[in-house]
C-alpha atoms as a PDB file:
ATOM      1  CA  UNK A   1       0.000   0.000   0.000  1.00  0.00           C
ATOM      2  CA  UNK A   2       1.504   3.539  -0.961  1.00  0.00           C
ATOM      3  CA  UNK A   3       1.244   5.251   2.323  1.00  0.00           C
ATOM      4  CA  UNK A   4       2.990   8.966   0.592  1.00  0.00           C
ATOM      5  CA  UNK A   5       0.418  10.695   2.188  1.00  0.00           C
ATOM      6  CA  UNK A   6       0.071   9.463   5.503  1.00  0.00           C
ATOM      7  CA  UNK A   7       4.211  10.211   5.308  1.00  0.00           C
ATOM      8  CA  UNK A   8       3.289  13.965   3.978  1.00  0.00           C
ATOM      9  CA  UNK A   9       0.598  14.294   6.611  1.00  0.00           C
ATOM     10  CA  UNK A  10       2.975  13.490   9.197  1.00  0.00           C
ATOM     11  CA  UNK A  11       5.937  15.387   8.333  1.00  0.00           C
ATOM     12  CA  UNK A  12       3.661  18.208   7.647  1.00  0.00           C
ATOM     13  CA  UNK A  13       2.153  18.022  11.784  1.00  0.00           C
ATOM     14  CA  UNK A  14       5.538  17.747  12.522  1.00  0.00           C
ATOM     15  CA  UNK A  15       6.727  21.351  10.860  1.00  0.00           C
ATOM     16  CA  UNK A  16       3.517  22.703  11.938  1.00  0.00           C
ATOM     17  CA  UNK A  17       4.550  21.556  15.777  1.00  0.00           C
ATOM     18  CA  UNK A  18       8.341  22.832  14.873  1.00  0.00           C
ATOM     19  CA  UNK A  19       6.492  26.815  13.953  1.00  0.00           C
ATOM     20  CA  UNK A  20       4.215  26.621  16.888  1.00  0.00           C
ATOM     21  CA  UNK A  21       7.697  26.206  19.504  1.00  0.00           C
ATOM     22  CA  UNK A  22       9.987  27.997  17.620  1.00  0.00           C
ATOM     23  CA  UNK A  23      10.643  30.984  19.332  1.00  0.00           C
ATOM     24  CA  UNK A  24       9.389  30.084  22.819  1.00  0.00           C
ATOM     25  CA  UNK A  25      12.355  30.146  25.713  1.00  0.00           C
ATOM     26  CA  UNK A  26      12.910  26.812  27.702  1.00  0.00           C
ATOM     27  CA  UNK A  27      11.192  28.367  30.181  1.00  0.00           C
ATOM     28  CA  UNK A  28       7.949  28.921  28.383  1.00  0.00           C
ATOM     29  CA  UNK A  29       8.285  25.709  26.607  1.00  0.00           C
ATOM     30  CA  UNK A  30       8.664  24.142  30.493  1.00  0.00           C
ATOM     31  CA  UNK A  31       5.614  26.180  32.051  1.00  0.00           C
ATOM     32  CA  UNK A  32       2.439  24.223  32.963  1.00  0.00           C
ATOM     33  CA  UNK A  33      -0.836  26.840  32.044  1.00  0.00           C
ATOM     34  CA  UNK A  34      -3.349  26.422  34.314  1.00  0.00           C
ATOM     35  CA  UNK A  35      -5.711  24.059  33.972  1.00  0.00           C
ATOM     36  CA  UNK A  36      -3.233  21.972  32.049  1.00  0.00           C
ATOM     37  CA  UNK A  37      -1.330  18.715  33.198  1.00  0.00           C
ATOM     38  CA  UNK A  38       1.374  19.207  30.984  1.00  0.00           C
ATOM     39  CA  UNK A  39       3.586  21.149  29.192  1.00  0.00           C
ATOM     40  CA  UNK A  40       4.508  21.823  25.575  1.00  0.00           C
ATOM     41  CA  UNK A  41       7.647  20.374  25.864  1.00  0.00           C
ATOM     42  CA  UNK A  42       6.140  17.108  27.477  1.00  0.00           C
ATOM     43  CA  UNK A  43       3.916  17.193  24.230  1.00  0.00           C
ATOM     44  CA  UNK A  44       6.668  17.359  21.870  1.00  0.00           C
ATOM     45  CA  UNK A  45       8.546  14.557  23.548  1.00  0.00           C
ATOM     46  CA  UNK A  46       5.593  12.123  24.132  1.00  0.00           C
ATOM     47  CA  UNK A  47       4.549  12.485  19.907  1.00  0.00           C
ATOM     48  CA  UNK A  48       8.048  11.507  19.340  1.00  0.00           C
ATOM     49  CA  UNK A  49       7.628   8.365  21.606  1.00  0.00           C
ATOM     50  CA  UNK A  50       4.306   7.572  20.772  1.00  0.00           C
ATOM     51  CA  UNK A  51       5.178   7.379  17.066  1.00  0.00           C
ATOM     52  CA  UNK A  52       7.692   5.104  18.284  1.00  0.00           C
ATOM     53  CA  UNK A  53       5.323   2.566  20.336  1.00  0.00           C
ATOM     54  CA  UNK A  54       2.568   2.401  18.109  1.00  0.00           C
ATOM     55  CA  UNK A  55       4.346   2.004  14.896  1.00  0.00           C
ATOM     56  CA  UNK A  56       7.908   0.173  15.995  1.00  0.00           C
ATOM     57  CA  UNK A  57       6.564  -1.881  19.245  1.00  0.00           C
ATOM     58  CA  UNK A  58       3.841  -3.006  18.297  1.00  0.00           C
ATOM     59  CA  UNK A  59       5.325  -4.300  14.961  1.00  0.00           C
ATOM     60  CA  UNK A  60       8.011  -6.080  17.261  1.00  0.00           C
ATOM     61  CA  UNK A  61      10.336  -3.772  16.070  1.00  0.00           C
ATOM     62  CA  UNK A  62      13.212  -2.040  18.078  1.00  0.00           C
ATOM     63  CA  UNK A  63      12.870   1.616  18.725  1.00  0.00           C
ATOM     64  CA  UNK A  64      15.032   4.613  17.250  1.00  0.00           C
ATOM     65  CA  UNK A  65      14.313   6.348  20.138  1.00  0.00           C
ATOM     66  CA  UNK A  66      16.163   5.712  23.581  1.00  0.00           C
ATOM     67  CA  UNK A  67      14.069   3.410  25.879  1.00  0.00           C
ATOM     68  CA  UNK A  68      14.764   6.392  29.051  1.00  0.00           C
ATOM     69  CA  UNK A  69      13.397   9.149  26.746  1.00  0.00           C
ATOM     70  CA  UNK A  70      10.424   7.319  25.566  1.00  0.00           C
ATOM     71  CA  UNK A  71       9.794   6.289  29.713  1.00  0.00           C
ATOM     72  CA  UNK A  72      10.054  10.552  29.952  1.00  0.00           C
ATOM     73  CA  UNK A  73       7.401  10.912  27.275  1.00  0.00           C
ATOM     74  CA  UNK A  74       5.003   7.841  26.886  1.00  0.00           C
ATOM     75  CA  UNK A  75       1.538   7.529  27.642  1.00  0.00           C
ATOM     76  CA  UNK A  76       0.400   8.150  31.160  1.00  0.00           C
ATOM     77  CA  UNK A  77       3.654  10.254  32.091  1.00  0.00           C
ATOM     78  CA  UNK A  78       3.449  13.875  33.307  1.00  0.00           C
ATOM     79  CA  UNK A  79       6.579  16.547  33.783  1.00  0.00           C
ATOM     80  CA  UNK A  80       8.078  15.540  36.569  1.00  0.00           C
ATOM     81  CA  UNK A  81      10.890  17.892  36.387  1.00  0.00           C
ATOM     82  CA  UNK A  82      12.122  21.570  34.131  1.00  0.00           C
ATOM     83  CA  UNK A  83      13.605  20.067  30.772  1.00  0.00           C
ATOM     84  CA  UNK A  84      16.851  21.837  30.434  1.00  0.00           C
ATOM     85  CA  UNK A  85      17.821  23.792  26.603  1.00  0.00           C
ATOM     86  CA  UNK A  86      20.043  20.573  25.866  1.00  0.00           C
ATOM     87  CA  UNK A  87      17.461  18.293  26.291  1.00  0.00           C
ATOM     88  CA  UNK A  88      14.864  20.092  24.441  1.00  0.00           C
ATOM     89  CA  UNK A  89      17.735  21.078  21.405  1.00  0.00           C
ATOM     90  CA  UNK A  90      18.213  16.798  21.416  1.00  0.00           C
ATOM     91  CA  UNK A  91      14.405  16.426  21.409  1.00  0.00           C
ATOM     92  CA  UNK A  92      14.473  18.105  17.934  1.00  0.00           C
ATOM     93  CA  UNK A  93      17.406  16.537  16.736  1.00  0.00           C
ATOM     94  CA  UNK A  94      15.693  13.217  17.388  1.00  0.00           C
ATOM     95  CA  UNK A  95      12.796  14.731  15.603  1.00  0.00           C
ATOM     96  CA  UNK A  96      14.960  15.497  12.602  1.00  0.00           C
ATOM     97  CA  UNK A  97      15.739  12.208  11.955  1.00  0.00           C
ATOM     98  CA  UNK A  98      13.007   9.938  13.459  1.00  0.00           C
ATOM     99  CA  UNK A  99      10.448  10.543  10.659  1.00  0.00           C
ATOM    100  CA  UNK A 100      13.055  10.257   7.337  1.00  0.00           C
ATOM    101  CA  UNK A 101      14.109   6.858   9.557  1.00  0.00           C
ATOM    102  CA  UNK A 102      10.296   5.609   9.624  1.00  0.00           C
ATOM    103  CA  UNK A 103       9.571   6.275   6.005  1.00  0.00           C
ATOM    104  CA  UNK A 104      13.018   4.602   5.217  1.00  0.00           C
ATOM    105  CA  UNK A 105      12.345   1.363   7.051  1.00  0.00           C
ATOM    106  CA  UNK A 106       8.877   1.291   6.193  1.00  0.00           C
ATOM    107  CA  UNK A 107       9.986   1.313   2.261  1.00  0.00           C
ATOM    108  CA  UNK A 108      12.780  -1.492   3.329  1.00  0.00           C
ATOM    109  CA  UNK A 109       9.875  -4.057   4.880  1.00  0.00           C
ATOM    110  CA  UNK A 110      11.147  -3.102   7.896  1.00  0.00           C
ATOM    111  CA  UNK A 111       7.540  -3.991   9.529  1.00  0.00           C
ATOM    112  CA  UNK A 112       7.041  -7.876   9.265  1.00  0.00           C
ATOM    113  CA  UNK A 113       3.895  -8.352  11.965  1.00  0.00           C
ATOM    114  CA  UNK A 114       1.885  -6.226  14.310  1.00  0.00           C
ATOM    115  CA  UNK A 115       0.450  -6.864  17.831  1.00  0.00           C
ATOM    116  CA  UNK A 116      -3.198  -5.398  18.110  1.00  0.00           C
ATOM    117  CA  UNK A 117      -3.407  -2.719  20.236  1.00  0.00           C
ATOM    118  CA  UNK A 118      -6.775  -1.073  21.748  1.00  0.00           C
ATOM    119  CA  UNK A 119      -6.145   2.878  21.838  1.00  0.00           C
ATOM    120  CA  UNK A 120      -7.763   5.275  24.899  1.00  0.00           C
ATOM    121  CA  UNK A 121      -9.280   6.848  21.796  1.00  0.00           C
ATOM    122  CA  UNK A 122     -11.218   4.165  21.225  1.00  0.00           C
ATOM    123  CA  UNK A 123     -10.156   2.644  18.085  1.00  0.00           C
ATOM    124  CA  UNK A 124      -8.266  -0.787  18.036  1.00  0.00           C
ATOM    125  CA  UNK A 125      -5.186  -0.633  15.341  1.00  0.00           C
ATOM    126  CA  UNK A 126      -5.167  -4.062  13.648  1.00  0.00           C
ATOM    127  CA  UNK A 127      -2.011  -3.108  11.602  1.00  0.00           C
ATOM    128  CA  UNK A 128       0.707  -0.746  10.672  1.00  0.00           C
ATOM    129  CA  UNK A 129      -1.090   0.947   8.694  1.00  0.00           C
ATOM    130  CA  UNK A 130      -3.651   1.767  11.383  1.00  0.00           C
ATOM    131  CA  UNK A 131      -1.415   2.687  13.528  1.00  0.00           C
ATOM    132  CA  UNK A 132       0.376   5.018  10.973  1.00  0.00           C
ATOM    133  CA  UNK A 133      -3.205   6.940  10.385  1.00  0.00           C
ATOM    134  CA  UNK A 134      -3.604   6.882  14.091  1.00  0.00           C
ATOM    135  CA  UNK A 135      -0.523   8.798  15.051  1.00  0.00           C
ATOM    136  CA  UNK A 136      -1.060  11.188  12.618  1.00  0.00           C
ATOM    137  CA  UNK A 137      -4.897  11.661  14.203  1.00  0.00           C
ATOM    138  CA  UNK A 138      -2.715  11.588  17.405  1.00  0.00           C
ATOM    139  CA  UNK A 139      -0.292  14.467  16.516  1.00  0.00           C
ATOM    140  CA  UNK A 140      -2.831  16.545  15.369  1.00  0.00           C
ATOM    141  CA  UNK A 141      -4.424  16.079  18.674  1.00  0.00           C
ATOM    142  CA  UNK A 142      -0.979  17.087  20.590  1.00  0.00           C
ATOM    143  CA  UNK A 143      -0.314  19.984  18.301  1.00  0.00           C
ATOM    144  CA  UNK A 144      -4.021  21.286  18.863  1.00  0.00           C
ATOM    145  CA  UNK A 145      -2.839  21.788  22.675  1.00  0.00           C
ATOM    146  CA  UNK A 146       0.262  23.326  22.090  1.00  0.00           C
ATOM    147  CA  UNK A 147      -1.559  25.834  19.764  1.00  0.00           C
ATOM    148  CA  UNK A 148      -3.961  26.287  23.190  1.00  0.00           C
ATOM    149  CA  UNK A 149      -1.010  26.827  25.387  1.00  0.00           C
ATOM    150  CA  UNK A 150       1.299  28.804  23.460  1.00  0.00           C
ATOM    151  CA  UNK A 151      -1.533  31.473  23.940  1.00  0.00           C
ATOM    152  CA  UNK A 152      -1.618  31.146  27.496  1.00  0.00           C
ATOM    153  CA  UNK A 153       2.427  30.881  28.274  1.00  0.00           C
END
């Protein structure tokens, strides 16, 4: 199945997500609005890792991402402590190279099976490719409420 445009849809969230934090400091990136459980940086960091679950775990393949970071990051996680400029500069160099990576093995067959999973959302992803249109529907999600907050930091 030609999945170009679930790749273009993602790197596209992904740039959109790059303007919305690009010229925040750490420290707004870090702040918690109120009424909010997390921060934008959090966000940023748990897309990365959920792309990583859903599409490499569950396909019983290894991560590109370091197991700690996607612990920081995954589902059910909060900020537990201020993310520092270094952390946040390799956040986006991980980002930089996560998403070329993905297309790259999924082109190379990279993705032999895939262990059902039953989302919060409510869907149940049955393949790859269901979880590839997921995380888009996912990021989207994410970069909605970092549009909110960057209005209220």
């Amino acid at each position: 199945m030609d999945h170009t445009f679930q790749f273009e849809s993602l790197r596209q969230v992904r740039s959109n997500i790059k303007k919305t934090l690009a010229d925040l400091s750490i420290e707004q990136l870090n702040k918690i609005p109120e009424g909010h459980n997390n921060n934008m940086i959090w966000h940023y960091g748990h897309i990365l890792a959920t792309q990583q679950l859903l599409c490499y775990s569950l396909a019983g393949v290894p991560t590109r991402m370091d197991e700690t970071l996607i612990n920081l990051y995954r589902k059910g996680t909060k900020p537990e402590r201020l993310i520092t400029q270094e952390e946040y500069l390799q956040l986006q160099e991980l980002d930089a190279k996560l998403v070329p990576q993905f297309e790259k093995d999924y082109k190379n067959q990279v993705f032999t099976g895939f262990r059902e999973y039953a989302t919060s959302f409510g869907i149940t992803l049955k393949s790859l490719n269901d979880a590839i249109s997921f995380n888009n529907v996912h990021e989207g999600i994410h970069l909605g409420n970092m549009m909110t907050m960057r209005r209220l930091v």
